[in-house]
PDB file of N, CA and C in Angstrom:
ATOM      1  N   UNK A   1     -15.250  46.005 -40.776  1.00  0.00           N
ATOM      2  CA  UNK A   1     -14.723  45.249 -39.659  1.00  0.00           C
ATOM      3  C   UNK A   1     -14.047  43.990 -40.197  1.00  0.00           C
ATOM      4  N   UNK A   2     -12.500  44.336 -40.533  1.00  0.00           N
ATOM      5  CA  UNK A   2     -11.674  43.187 -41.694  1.00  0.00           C
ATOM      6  C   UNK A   2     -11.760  41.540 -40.617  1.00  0.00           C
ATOM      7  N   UNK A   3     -11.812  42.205 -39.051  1.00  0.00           N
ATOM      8  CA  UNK A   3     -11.929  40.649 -38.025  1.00  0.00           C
ATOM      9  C   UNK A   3     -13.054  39.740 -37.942  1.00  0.00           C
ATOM     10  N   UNK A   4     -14.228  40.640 -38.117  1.00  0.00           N
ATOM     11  CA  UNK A   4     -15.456  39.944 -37.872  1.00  0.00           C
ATOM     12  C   UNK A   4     -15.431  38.431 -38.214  1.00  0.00           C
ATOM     13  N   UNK A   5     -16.449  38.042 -37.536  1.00  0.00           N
ATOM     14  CA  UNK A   5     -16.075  36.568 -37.791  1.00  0.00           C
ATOM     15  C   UNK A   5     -18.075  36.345 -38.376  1.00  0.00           C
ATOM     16  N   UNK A   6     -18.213  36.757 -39.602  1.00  0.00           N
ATOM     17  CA  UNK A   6     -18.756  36.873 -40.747  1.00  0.00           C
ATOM     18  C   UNK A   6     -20.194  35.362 -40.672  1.00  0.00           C
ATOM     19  N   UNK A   7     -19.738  34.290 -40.825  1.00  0.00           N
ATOM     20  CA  UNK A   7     -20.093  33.079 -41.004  1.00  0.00           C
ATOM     21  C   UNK A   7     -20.257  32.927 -39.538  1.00  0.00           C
ATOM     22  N   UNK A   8     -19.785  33.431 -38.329  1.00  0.00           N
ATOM     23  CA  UNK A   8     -20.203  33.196 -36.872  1.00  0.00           C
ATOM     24  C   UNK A   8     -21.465  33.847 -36.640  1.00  0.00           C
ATOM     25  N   UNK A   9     -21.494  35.117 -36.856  1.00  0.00           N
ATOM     26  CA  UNK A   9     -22.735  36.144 -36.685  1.00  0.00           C
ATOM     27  C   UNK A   9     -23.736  35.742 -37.752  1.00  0.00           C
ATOM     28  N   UNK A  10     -23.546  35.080 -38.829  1.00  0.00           N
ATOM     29  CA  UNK A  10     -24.867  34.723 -39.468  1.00  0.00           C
ATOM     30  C   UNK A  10     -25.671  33.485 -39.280  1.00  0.00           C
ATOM     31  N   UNK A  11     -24.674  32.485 -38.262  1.00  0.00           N
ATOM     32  CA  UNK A  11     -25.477  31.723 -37.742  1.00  0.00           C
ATOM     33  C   UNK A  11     -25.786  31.654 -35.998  1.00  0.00           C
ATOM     34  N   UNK A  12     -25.302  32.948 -35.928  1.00  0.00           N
ATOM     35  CA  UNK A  12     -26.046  33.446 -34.410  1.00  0.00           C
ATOM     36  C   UNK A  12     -27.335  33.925 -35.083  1.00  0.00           C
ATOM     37  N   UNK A  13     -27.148  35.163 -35.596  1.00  0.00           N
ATOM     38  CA  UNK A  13     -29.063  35.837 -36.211  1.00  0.00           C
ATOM     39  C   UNK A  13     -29.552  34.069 -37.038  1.00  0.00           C
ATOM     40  N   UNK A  14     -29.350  33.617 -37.351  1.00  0.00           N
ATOM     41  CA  UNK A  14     -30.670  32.308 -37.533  1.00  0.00           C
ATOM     42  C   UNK A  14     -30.819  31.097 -36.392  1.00  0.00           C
ATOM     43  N   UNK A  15     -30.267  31.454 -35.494  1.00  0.00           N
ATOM     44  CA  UNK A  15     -30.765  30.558 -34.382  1.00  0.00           C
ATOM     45  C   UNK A  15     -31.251  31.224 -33.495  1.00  0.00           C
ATOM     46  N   UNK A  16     -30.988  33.232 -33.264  1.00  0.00           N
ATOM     47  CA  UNK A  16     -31.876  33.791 -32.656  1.00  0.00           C
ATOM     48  C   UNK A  16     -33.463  33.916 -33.299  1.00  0.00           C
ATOM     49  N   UNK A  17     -33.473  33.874 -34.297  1.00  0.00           N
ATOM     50  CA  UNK A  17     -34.502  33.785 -35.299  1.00  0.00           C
ATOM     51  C   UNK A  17     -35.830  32.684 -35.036  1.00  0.00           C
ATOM     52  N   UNK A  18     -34.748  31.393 -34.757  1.00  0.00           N
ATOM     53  CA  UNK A  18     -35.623  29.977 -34.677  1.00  0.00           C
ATOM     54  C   UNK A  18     -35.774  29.990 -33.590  1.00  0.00           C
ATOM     55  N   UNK A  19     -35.475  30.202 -32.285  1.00  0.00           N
ATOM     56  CA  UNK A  19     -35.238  30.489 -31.130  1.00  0.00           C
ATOM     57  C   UNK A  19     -36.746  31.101 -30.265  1.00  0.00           C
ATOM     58  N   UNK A  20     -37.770  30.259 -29.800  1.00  0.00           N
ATOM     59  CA  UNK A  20     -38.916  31.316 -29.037  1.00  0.00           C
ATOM     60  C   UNK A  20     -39.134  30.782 -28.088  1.00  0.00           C
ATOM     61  N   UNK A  21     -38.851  32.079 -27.160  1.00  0.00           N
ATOM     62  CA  UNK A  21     -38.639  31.529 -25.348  1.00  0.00           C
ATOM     63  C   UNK A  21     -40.006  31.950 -24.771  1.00  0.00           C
ATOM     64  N   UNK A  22     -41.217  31.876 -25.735  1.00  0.00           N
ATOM     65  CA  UNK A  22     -42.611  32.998 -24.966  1.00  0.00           C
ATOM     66  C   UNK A  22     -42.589  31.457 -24.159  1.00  0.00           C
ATOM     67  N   UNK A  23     -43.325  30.649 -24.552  1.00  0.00           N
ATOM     68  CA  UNK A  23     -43.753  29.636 -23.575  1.00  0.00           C
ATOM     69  C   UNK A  23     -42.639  28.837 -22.493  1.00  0.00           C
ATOM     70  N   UNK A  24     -41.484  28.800 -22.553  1.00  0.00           N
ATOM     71  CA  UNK A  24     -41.000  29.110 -21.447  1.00  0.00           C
ATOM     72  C   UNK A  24     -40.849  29.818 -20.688  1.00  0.00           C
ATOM     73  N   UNK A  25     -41.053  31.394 -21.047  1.00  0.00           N
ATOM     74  CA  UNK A  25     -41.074  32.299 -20.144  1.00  0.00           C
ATOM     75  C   UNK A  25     -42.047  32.685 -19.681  1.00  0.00           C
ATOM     76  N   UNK A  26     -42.992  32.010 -20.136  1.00  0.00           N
ATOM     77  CA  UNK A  26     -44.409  32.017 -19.328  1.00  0.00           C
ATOM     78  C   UNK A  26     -44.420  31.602 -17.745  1.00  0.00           C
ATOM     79  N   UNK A  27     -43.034  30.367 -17.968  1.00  0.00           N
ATOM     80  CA  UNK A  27     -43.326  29.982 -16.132  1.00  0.00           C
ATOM     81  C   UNK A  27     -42.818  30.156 -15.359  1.00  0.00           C
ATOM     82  N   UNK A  28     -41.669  31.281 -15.960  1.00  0.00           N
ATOM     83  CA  UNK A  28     -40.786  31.819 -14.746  1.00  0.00           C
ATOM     84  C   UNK A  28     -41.607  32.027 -13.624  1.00  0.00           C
ATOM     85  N   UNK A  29     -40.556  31.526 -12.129  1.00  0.00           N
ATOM     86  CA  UNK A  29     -41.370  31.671 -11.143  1.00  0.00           C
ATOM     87  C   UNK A  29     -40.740  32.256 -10.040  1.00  0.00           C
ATOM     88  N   UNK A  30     -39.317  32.904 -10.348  1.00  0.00           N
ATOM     89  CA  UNK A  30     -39.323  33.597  -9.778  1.00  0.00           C
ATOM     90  C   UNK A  30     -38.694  35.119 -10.136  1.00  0.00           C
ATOM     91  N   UNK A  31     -38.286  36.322  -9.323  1.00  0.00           N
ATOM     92  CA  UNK A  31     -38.408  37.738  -9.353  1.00  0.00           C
ATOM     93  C   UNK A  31     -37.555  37.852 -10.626  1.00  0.00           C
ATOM     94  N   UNK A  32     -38.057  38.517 -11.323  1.00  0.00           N
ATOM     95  CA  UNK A  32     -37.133  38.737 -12.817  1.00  0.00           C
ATOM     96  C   UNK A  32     -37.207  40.241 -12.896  1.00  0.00           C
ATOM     97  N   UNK A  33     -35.974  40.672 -13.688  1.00  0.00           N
ATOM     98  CA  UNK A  33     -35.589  41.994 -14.124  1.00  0.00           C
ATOM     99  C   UNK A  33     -35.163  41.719 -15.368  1.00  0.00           C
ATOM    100  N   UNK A  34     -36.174  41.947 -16.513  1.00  0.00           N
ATOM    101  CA  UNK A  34     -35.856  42.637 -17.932  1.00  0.00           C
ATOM    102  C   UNK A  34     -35.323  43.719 -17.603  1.00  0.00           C
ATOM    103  N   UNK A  35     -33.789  43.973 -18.719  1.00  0.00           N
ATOM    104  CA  UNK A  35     -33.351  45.103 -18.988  1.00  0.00           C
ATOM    105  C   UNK A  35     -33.204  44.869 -20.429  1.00  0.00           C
ATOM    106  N   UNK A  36     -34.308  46.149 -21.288  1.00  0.00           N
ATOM    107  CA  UNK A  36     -33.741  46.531 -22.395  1.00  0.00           C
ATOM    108  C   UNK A  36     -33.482  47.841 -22.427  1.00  0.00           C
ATOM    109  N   UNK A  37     -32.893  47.648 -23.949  1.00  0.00           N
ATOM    110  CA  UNK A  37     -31.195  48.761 -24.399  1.00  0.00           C
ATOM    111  C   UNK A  37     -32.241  49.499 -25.563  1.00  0.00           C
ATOM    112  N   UNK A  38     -32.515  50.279 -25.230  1.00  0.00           N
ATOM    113  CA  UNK A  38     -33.116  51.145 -26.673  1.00  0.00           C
ATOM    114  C   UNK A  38     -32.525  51.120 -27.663  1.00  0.00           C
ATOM    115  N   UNK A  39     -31.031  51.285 -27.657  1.00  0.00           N
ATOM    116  CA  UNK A  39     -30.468  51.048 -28.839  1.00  0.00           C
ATOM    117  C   UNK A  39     -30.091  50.023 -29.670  1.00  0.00           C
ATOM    118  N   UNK A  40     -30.372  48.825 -28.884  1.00  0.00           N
ATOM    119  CA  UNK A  40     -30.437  47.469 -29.665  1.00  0.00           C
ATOM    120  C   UNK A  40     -31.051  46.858 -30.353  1.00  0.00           C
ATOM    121  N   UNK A  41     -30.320  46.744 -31.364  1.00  0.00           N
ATOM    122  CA  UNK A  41     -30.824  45.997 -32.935  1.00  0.00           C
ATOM    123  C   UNK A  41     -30.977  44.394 -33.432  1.00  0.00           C
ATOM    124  N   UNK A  42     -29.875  44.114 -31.840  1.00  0.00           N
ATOM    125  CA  UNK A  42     -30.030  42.573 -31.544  1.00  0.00           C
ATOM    126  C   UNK A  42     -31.227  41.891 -30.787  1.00  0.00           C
ATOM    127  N   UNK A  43     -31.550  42.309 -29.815  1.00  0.00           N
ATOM    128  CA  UNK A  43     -32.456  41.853 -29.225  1.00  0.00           C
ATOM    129  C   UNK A  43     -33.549  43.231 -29.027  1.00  0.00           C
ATOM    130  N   UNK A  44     -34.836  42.863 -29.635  1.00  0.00           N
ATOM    131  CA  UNK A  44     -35.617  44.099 -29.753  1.00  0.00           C
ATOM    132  C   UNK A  44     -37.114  43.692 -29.450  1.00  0.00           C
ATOM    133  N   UNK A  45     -36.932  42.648 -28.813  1.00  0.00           N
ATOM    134  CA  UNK A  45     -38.156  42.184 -27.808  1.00  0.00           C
ATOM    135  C   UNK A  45     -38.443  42.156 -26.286  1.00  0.00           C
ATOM    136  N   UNK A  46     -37.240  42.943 -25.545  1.00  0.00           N
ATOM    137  CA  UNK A  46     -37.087  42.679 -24.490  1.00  0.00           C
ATOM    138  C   UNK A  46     -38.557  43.014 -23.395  1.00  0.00           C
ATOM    139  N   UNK A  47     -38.903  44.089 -24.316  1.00  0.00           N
ATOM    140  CA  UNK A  47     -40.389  44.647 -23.462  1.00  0.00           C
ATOM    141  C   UNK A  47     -41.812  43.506 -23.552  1.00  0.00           C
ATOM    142  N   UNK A  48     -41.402  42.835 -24.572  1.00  0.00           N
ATOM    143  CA  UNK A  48     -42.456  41.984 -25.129  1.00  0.00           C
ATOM    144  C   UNK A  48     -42.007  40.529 -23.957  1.00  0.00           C
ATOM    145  N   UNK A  49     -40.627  40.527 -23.388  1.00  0.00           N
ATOM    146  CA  UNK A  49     -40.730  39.218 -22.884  1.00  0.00           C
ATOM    147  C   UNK A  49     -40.843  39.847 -21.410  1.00  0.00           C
ATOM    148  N   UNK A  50     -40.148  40.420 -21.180  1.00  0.00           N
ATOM    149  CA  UNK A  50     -41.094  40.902 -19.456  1.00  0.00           C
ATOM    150  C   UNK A  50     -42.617  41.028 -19.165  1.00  0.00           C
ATOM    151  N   UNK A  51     -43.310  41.411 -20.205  1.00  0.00           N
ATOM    152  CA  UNK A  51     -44.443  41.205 -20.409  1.00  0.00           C
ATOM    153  C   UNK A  51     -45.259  39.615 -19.934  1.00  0.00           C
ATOM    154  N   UNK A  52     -44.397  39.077 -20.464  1.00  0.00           N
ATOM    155  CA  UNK A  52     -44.924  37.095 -20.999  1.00  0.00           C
ATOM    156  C   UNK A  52     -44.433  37.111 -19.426  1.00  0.00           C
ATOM    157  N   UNK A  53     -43.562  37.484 -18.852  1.00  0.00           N
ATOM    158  CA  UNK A  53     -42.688  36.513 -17.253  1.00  0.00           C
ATOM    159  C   UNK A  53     -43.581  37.276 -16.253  1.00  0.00           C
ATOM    160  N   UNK A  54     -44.364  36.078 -15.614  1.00  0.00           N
ATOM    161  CA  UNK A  54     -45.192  36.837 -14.732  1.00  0.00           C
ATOM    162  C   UNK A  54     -44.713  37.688 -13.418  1.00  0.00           C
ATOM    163  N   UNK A  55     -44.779  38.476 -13.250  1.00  0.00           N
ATOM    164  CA  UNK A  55     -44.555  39.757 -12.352  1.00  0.00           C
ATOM    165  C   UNK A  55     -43.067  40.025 -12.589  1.00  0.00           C
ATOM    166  N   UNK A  56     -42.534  39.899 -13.607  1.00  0.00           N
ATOM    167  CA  UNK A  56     -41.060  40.536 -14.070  1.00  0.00           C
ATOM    168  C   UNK A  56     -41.257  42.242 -14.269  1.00  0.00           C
ATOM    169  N   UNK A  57     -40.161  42.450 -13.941  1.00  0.00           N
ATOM    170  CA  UNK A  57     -39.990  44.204 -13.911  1.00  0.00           C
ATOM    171  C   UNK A  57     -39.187  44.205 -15.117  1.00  0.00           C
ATOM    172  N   UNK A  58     -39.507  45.743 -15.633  1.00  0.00           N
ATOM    173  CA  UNK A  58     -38.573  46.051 -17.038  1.00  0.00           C
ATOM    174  C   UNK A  58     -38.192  47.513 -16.540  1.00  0.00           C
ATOM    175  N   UNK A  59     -36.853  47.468 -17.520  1.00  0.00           N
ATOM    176  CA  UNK A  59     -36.136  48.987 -17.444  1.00  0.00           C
ATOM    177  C   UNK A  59     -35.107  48.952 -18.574  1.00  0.00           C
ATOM    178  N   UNK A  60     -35.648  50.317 -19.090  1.00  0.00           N
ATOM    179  CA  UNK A  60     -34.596  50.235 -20.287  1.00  0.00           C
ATOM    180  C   UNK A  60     -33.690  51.557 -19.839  1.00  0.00           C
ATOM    181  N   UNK A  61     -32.920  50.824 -20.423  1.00  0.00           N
ATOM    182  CA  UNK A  61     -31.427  51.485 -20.374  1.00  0.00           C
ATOM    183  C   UNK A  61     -31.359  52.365 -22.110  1.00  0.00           C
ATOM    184  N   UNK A  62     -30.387  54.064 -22.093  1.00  0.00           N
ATOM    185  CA  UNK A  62     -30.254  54.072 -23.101  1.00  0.00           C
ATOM    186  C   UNK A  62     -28.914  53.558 -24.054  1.00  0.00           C
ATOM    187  N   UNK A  63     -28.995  52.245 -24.243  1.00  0.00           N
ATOM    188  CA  UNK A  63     -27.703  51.509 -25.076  1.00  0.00           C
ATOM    189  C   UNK A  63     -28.064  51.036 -26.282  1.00  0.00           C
ATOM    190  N   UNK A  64     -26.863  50.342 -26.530  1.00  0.00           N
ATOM    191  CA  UNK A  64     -27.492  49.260 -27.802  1.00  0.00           C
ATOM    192  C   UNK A  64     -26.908  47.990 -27.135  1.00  0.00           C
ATOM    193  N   UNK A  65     -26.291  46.766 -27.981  1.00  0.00           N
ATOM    194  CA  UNK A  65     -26.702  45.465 -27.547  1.00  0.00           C
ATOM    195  C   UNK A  65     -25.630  45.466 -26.341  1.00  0.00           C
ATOM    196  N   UNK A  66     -24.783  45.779 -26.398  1.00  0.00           N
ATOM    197  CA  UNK A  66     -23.734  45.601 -25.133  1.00  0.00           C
ATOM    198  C   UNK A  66     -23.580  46.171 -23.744  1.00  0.00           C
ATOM    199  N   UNK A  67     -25.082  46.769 -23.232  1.00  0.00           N
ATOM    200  CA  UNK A  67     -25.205  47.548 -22.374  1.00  0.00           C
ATOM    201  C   UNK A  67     -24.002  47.574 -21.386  1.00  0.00           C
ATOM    202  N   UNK A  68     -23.585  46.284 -20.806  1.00  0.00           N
ATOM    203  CA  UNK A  68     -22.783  46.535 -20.080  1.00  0.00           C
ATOM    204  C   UNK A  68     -21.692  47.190 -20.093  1.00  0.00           C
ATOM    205  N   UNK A  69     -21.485  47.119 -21.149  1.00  0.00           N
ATOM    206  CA  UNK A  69     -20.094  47.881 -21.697  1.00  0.00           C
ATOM    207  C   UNK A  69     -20.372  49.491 -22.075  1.00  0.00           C
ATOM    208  N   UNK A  70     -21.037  49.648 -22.590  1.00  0.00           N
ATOM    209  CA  UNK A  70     -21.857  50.943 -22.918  1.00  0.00           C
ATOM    210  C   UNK A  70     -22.650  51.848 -22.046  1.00  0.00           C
ATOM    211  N   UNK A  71     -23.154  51.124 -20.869  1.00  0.00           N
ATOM    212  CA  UNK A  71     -24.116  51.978 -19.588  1.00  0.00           C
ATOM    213  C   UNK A  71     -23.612  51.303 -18.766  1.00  0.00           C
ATOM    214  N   UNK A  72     -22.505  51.131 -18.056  1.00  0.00           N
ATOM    215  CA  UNK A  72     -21.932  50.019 -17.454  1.00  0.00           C
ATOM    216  C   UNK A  72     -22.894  50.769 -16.316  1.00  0.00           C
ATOM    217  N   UNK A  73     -22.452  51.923 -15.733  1.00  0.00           N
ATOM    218  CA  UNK A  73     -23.000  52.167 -14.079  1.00  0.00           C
ATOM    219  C   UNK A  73     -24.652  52.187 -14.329  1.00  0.00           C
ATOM    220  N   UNK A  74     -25.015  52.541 -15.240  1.00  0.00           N
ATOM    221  CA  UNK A  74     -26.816  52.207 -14.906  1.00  0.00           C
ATOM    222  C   UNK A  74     -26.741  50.783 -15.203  1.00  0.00           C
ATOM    223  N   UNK A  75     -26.411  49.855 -16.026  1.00  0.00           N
ATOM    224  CA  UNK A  75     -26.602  48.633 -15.752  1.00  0.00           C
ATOM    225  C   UNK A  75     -26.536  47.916 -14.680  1.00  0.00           C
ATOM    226  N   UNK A  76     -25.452  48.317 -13.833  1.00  0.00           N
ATOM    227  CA  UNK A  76     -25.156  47.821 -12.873  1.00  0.00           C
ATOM    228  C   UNK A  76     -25.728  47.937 -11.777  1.00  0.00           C
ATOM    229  N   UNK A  77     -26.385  49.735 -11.398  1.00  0.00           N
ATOM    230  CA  UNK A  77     -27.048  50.260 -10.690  1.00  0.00           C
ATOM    231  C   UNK A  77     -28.310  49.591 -10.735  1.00  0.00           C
ATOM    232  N   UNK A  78     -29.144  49.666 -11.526  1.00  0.00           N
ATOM    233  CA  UNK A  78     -30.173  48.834 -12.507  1.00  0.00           C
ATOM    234  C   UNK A  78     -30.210  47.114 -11.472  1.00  0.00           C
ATOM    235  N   UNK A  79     -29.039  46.614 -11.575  1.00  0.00           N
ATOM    236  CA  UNK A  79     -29.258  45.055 -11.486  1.00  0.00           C
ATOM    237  C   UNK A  79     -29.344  44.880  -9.967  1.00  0.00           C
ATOM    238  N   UNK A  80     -28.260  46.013  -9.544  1.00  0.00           N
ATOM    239  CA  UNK A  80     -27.286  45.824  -7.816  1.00  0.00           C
ATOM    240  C   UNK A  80     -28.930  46.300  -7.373  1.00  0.00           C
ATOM    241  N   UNK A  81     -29.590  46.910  -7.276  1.00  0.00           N
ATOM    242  CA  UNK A  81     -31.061  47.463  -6.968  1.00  0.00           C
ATOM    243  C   UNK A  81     -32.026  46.569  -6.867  1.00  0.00           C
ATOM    244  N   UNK A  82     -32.035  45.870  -7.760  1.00  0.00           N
ATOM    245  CA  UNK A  82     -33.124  44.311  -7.950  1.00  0.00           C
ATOM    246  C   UNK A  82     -32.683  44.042  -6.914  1.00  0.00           C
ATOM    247  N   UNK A  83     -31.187  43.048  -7.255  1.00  0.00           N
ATOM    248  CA  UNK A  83     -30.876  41.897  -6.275  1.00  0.00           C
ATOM    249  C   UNK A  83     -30.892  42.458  -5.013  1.00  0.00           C
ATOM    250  N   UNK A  84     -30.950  43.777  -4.364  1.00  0.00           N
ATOM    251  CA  UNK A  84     -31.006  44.270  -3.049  1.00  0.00           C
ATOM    252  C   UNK A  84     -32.621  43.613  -2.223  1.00  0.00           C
ATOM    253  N   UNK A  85     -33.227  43.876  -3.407  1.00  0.00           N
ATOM    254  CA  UNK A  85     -34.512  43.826  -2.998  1.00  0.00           C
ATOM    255  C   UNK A  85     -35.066  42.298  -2.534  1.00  0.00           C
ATOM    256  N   UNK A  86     -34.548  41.306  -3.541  1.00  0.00           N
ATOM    257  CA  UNK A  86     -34.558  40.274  -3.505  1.00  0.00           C
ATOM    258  C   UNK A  86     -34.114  39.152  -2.084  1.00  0.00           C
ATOM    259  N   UNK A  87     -33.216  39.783  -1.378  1.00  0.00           N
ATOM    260  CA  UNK A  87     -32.559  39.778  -0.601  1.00  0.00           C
ATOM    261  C   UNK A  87     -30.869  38.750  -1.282  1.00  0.00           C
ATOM    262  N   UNK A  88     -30.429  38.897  -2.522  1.00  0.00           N
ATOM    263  CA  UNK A  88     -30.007  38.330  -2.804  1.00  0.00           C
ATOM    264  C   UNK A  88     -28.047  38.555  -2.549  1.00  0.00           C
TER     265      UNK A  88
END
């Protein structure tokens, strides 16, 4: 990938690295929807943080990191479904 922007992506992975949202996401307080991507290599905790957000729902999608782009209609289906519920 001759475009990549090389020196951008290596200091995204070390600030996702330093980066821990458990104790903030401990106090989410309100209706949350984790969606993880089975196929993602970027973010590969998603089950572990719906877990931590109290009464958050999870659903994985089969993608990798760009779901939207990749499962666009279950993502979408996926989200438009929550927020129905929500009354949002």
């Amino acid at each position: 990938m001759p475009l990549a922007n090389w020196d951008g992506l290596a200091r995204q992975v070390d600030l996702d690295l330093a980066v821990d949202l458990r104790t903030i996401a401990s106090r989410v307080a309100c209706p949350t929807l984790v969606i993880g991507c089975a196929r993602d290599q970027i973010v590969t905790q998603a089950q572990a943080l719906s877990d931590i957000i109290p009464g958050a729902e999870y659903a994985q999608i089969d993608a990798g990191h760009l779901a939207y782009f990749e499962a666009a209609d279950e993502f979408i289906t996926l989200a438009s479904t929550f927020l129905k519920r929500q009354d949002a």
